[in-house]
Protein backbone atom coordinates (compact mmCIF):
# COMPACT_ATOMS: atom_id res chain seq x y z
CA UNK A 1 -33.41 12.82 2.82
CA UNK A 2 -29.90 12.87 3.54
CA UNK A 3 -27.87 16.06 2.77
CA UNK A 4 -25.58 13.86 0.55
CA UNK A 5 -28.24 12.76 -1.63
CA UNK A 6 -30.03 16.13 -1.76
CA UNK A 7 -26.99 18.16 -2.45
CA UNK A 8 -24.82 15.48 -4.52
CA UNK A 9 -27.00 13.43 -6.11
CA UNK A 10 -24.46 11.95 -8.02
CA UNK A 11 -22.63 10.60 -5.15
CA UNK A 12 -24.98 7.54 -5.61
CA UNK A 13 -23.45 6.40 -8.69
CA UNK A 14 -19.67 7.09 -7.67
CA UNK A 15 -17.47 4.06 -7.77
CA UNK A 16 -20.07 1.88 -9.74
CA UNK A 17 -18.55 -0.59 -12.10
CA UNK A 18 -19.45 -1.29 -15.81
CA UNK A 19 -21.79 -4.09 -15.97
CA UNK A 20 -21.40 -6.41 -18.27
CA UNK A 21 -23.63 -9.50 -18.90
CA UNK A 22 -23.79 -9.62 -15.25
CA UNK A 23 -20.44 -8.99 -14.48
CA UNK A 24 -18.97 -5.80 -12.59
CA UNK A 25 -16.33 -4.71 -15.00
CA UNK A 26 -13.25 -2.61 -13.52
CA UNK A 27 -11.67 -1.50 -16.37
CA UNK A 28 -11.62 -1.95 -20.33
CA UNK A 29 -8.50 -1.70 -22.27
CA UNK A 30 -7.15 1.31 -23.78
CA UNK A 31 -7.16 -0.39 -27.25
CA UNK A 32 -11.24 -0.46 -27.40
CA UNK A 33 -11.40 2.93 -28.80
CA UNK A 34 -14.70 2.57 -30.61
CA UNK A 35 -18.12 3.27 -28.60
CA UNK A 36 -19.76 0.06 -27.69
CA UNK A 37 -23.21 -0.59 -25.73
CA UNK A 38 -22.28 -2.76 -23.23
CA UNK A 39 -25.83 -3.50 -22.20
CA UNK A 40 -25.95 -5.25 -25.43
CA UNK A 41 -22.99 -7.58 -25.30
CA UNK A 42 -23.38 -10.68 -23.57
CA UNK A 43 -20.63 -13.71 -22.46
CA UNK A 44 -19.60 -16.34 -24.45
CA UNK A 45 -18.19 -18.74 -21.83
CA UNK A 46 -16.17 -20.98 -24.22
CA UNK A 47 -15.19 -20.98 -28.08
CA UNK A 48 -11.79 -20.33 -29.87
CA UNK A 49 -10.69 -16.78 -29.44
CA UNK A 50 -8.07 -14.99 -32.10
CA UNK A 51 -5.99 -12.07 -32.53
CA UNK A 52 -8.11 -8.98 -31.66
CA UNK A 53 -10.84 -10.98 -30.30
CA UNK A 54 -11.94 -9.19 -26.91
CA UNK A 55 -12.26 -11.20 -24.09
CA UNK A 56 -13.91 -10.67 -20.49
CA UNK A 57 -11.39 -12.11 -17.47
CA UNK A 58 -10.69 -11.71 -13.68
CA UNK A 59 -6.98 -11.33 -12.18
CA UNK A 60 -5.78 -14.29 -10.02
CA UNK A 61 -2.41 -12.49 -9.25
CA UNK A 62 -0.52 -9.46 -8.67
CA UNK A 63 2.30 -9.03 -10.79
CA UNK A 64 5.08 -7.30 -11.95
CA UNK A 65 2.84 -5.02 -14.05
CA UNK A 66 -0.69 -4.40 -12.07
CA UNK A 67 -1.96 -1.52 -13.70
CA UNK A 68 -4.09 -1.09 -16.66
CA UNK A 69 -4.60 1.73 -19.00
CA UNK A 70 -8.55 2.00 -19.28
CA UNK A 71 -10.50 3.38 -22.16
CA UNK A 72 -10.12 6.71 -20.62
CA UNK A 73 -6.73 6.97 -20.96
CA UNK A 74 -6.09 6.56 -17.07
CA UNK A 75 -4.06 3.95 -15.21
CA UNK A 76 -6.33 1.84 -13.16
CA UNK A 77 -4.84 -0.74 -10.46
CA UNK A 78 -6.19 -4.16 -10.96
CA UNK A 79 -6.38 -6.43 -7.74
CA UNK A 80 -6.84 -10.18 -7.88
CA UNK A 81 -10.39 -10.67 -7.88
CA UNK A 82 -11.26 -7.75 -10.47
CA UNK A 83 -12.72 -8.02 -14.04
CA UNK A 84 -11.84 -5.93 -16.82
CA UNK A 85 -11.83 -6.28 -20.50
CA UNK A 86 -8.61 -6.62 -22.93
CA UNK A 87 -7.60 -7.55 -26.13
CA UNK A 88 -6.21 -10.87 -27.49
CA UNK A 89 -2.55 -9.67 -29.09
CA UNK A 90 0.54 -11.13 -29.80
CA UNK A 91 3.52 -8.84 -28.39
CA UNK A 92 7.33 -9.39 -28.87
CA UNK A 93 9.05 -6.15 -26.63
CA UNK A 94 13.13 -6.33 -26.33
CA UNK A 95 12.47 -4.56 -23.23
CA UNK A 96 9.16 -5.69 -21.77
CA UNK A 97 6.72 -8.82 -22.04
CA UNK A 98 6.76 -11.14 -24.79
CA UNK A 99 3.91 -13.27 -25.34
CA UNK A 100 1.22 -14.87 -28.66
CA UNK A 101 -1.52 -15.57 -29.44
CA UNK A 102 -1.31 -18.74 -31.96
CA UNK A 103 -3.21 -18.60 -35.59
CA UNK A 104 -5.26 -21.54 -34.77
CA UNK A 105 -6.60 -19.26 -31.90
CA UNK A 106 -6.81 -19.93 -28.06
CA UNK A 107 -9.54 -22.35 -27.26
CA UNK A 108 -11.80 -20.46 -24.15
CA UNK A 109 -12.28 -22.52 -21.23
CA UNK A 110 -12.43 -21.72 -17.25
CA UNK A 111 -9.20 -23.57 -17.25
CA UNK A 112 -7.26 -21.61 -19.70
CA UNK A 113 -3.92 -19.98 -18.34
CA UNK A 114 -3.75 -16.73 -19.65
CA UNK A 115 -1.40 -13.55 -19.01
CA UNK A 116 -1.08 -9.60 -19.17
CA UNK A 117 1.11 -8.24 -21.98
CA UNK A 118 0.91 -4.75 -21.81
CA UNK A 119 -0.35 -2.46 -19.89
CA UNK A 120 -2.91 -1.36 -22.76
CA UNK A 121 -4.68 -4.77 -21.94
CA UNK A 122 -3.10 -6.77 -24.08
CA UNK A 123 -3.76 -10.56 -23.13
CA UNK A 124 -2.17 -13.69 -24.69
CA UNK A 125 0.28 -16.59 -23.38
CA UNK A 126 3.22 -15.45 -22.04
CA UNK A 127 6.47 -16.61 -24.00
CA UNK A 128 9.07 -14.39 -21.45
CA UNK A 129 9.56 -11.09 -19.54
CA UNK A 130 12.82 -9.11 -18.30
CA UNK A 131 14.63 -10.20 -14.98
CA UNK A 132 13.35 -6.49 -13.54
CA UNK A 133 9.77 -8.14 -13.54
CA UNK A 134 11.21 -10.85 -11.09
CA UNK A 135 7.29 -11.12 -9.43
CA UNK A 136 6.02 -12.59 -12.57
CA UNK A 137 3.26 -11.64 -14.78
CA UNK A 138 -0.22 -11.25 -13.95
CA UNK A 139 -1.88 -14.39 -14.42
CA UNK A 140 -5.71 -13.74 -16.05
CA UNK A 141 -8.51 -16.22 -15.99
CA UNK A 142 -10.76 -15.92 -19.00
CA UNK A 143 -14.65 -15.77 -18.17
CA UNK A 144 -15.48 -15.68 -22.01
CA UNK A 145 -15.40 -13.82 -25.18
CA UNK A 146 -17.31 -10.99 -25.66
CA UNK A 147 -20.47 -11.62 -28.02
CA UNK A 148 -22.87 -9.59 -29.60
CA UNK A 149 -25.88 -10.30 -31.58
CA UNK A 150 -24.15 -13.74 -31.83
CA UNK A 151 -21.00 -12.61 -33.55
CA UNK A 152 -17.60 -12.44 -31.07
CA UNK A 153 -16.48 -8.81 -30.85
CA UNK A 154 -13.34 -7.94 -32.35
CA UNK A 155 -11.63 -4.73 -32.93
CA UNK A 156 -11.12 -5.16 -36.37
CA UNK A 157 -14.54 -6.22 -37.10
CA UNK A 158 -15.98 -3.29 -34.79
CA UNK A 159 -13.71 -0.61 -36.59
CA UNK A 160 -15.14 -2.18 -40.24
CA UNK A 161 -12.79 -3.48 -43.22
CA UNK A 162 -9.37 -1.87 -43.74
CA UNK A 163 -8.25 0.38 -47.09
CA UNK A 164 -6.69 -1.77 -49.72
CA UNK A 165 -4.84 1.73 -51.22
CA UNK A 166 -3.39 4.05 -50.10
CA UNK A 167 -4.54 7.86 -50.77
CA UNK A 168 -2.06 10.48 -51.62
CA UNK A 169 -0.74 11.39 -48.45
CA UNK A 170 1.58 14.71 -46.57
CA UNK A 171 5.26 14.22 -46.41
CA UNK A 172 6.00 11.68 -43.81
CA UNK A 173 8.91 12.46 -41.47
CA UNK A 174 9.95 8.67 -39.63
CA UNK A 175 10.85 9.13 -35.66
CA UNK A 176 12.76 5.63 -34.79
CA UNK A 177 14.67 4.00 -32.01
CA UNK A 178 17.08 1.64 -31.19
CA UNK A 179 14.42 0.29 -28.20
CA UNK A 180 11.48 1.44 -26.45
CA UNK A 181 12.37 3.94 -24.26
CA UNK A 182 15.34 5.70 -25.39
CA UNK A 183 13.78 9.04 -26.13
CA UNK A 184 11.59 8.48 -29.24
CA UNK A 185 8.29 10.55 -28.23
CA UNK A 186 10.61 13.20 -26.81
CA UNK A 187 12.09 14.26 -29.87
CA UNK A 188 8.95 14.07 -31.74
CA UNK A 189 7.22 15.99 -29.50
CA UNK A 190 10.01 18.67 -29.42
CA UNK A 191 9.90 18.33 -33.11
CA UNK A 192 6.28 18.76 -33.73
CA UNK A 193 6.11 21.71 -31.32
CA UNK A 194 8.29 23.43 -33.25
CA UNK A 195 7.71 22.86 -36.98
CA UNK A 196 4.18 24.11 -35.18
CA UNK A 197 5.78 27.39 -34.10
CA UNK A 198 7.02 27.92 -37.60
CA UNK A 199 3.76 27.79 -38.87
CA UNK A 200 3.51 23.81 -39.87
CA UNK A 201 -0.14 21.59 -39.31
CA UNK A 202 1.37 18.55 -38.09
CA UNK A 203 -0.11 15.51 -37.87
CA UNK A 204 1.20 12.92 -35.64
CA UNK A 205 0.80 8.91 -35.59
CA UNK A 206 2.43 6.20 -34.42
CA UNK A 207 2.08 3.16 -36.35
CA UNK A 208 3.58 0.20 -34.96
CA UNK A 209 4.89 -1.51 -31.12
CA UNK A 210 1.57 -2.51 -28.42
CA UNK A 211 -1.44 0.10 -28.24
CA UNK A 212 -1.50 2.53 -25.82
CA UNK A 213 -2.80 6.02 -25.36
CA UNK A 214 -0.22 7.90 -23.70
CA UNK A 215 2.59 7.90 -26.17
CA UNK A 216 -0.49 9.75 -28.89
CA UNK A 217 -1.92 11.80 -26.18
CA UNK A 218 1.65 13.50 -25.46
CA UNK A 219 1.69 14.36 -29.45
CA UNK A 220 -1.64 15.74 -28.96
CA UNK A 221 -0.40 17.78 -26.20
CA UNK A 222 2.58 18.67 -28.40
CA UNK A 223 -0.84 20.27 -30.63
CA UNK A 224 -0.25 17.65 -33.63
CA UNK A 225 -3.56 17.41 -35.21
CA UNK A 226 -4.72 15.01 -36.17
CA UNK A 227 -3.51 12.45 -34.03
CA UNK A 228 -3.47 8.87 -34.11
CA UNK A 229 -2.62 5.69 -33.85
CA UNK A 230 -3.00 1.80 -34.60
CA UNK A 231 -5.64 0.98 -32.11
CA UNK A 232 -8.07 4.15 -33.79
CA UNK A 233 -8.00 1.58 -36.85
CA UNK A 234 -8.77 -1.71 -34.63
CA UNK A 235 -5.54 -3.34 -34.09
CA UNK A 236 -4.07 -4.03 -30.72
CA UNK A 237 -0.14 -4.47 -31.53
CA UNK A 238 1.38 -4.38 -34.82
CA UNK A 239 3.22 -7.70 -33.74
CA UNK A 240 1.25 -9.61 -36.24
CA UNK A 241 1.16 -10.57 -40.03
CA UNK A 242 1.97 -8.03 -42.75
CA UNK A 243 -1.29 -9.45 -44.50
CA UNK A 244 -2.89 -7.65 -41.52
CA UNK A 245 -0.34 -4.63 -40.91
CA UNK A 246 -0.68 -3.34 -44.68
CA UNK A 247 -3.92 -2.84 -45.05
CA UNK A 248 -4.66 -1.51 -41.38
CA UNK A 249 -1.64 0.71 -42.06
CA UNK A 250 -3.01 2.30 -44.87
CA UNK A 251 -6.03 3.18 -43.01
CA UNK A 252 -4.31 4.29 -40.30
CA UNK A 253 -2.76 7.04 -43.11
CA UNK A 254 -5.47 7.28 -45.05
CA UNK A 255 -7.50 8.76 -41.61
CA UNK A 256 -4.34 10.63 -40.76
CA UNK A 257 -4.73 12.28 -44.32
CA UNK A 258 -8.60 13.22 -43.87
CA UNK A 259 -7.33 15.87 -41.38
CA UNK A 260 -5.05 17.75 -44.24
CA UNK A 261 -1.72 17.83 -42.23
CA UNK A 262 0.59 19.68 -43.83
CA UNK A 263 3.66 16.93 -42.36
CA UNK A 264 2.87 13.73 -40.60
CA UNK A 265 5.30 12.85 -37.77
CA UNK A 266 5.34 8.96 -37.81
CA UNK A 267 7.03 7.13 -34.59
CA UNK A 268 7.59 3.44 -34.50
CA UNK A 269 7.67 1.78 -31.13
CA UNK A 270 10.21 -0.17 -29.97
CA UNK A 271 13.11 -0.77 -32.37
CA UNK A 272 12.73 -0.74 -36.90
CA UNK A 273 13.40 -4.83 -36.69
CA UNK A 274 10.19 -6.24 -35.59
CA UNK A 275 6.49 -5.26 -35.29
CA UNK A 276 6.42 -4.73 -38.85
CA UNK A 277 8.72 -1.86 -39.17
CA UNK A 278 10.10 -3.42 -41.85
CA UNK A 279 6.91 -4.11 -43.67
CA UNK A 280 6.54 -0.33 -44.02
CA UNK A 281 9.97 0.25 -45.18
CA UNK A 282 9.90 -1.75 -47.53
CA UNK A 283 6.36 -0.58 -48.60
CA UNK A 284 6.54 2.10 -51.66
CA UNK A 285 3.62 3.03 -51.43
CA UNK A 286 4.12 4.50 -47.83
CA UNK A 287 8.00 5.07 -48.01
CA UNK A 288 7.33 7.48 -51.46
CA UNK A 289 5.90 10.26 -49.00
CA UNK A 290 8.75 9.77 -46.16
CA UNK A 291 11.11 12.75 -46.42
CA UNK A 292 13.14 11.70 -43.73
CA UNK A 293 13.69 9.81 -40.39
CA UNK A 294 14.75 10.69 -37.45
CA UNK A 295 16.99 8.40 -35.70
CA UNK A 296 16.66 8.57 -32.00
CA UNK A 297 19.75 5.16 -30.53
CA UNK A 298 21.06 4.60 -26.94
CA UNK A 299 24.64 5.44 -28.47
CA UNK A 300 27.18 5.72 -31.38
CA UNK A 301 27.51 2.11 -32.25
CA UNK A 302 23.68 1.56 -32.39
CA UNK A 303 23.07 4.89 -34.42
CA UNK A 304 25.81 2.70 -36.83
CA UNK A 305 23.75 -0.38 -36.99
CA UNK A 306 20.81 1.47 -37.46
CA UNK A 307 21.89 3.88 -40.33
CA UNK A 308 23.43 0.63 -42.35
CA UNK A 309 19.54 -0.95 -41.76
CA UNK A 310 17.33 1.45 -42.87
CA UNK A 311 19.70 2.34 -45.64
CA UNK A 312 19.00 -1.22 -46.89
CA UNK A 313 15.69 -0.58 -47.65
CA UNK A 314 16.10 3.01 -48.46
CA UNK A 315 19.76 3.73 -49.66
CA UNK A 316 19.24 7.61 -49.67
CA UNK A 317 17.09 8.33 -46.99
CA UNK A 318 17.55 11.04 -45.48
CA UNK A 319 18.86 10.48 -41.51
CA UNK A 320 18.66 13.33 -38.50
CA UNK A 321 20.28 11.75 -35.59
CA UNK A 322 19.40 12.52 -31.93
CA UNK A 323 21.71 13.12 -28.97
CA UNK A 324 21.56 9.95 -27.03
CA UNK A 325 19.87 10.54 -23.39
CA UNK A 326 22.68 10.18 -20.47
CA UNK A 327 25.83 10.11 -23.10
CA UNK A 328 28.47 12.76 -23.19
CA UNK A 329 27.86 14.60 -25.70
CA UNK A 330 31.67 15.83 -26.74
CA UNK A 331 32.47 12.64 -27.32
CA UNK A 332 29.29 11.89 -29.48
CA UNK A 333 29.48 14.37 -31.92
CA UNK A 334 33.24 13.09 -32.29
CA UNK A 335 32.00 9.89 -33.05
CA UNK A 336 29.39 10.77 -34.90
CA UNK A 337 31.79 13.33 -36.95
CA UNK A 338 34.19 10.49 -37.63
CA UNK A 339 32.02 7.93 -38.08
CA UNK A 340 28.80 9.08 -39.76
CA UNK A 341 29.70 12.29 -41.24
CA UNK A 342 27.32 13.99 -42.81
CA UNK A 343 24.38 13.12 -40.65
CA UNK A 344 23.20 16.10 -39.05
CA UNK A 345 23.01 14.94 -34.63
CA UNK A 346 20.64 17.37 -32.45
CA UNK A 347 20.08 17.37 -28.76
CA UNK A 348 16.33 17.31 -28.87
CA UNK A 349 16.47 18.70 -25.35
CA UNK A 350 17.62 22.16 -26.73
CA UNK A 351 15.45 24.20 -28.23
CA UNK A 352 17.49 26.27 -30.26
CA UNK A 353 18.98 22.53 -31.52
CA UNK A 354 15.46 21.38 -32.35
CA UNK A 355 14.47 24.75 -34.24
CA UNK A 356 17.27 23.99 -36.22
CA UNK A 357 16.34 20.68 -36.89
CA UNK A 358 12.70 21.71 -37.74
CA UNK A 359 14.23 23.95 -40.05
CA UNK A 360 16.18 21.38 -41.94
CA UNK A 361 12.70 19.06 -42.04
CA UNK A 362 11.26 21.80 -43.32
CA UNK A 363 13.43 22.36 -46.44
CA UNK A 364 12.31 18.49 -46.80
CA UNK A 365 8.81 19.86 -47.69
């Protein structure tokens, strides 16, 4: 006997793939939070697939984006060649891929063209993508859907029916953005750490953009509890109908609720004018519990736009405006002083700024 194999036995077993139905499986998508035996779940080569249908496929190319968030949270690098599992999605980023999948669903065949959205494992047909992605998207190749006990495997249907109501819930504070990227999970993390330090249970969520664990996990690590988001409740990308959103939604707060937060800090990906943002604000059920939002824009003039938006829905909600990322902040508090006075701006870099704006939340309460 080899020392290897006396000493580390499990070196035998390091670097195995998942095997599914045959297949050696590199990676499943960060969305498929629910425990599944994969010994169980066989291949469906061909059928119609639909929104949050999971589906088994093997990279043919590279591209632009080449690594995939697995179920563990981790970034794996997919090679042409490899199989992993993702998630059939629609996704409509301002500042990444775009891409559907159509109502009638996407008929399954070896010759299907197929393409990465997200880096969650979101799959669909590509619609467009950003010049800085000038290699192209990944191009997938489905092998089949995922079947079990003769039903295809969906998220929602794994996770079980949605609420219909929504339970009394803690006071919601909003965390928005005028794109992905800007700063959003920053300032709620700053936020949450220090409503925390005053003696707050937070709660953190976010509830709509494309599924992915890291945003959540760096709440978590911020010590909201509990924390969540869309894909806990089985759906992939809030970029789909409100008939869908509502109900999943509600869940979403309903689960948030079971944990007794004392505040929930709410983040919506990407920007308030897609992915259902405004399904929720104009939702008064949910928006009954939000105390206020903050406001996290790339600048003056798209803090502006923003206010005047939400303010449609909800005329006197309550804004907190953060210090845009990179811009000189003299001249923004001029501008903000002259042009949105009243609105309270922090830099949510600055801890004595954020206790100060935890302390204004807090009077919210």
């Amino acid at each position: 006997m080899s020392r290897s194999s006396e000493v580390f036995p499990y070196l035998q077993d390091r670097g195995r793939l998942l095997e599914v139905d045959g297949f050696p499986v590199k990676s499943i998508s960060s969305n498929v939070r629910f425990p599944i035996v994969w010994s169980s779940v066989r291949i469906q080569p061909e059928g119609i697939a639909m929104e949050g249908d999971l589906l088994l496929v093997k990279a043919l190319t590279d591209g632009a984006r080449n690594q995939i968030e697995n179920s563990d949270g981790k970034d794996c690098r997919i090679y042409p060649g490899d199989y992993l599992i993702g998630v059939l999605a629609n996704r409509h980023s301002g500042t990444s891929e775009s891409g559907d999948v159509p109502l009638e669903g996407i008929e399954i065949q070896p010759e299907t063209q197929l393409q990465l959205l997200a880096a969650g494992g979101v799959i669909g047909i590509a619609s467009g993508a950003p010049s800085s992605m000038r290699s192209g998207l990944m191009e997938l190749q489905p092998v089949g859907l995922l079947n079990k006990e003769d039903k295809q495997l969906s998220l929602e249907k794994i996770f079980g029916p949605w609420d219909e109501n929504l339970k009394p819930s803690a006071p919601i504070i909003l965390v928005m953005g005028t794109s992905a990227e800007v700063g959003k999970t920053t300032a709620s993390m700053a936020i949450t750490r220090a409503l925390i330090e005053d003696g707050k249970g937070v709660g953190a969520t976010k509830f709509s953009g494309t599924g992915r664990m890291r945003d959540i996990r760096s709440l978590a690590d911020a010590g909201a509890m509990p924390w969540l988001d869309f894909p806990d409740v089985g759906l992939a990308t809030t970029y789909t109908s409100p008939s869908r959103f509502t109900p999943a939604i509600y869940t979403l707060f309903n689960l948030m609720n079971s944990g007794n937060p004392e505040v929930i800090m709410a983040e919506a990906g990407g920007d308030p004018i897609e992915a259902n943002v405004s399904t929720f604000l104009a939702d008064s059920n949910l928006m009954q519990y939000v105390k206020a939002a903050v406001l996290v824009a790339g600048d003056v003039m798209g803090m502006m736009g923003t206010v005047d938006y939400l303010h449609k829905f909800v005329p006197n909600l309550e804004i907190l405006l953060a210090q845009p990322r990179g811009r000189n902040p003299t001249t923004t508090r001029e501008r903000v002083h002259a042009l949105l006075p009243g609105l309270p701006l922090f830099d949510s870099m600055n801890p004595s700024e954020v206790s100060n704006i935890a302390k204004v939340i807090k009077s919210k309460l």
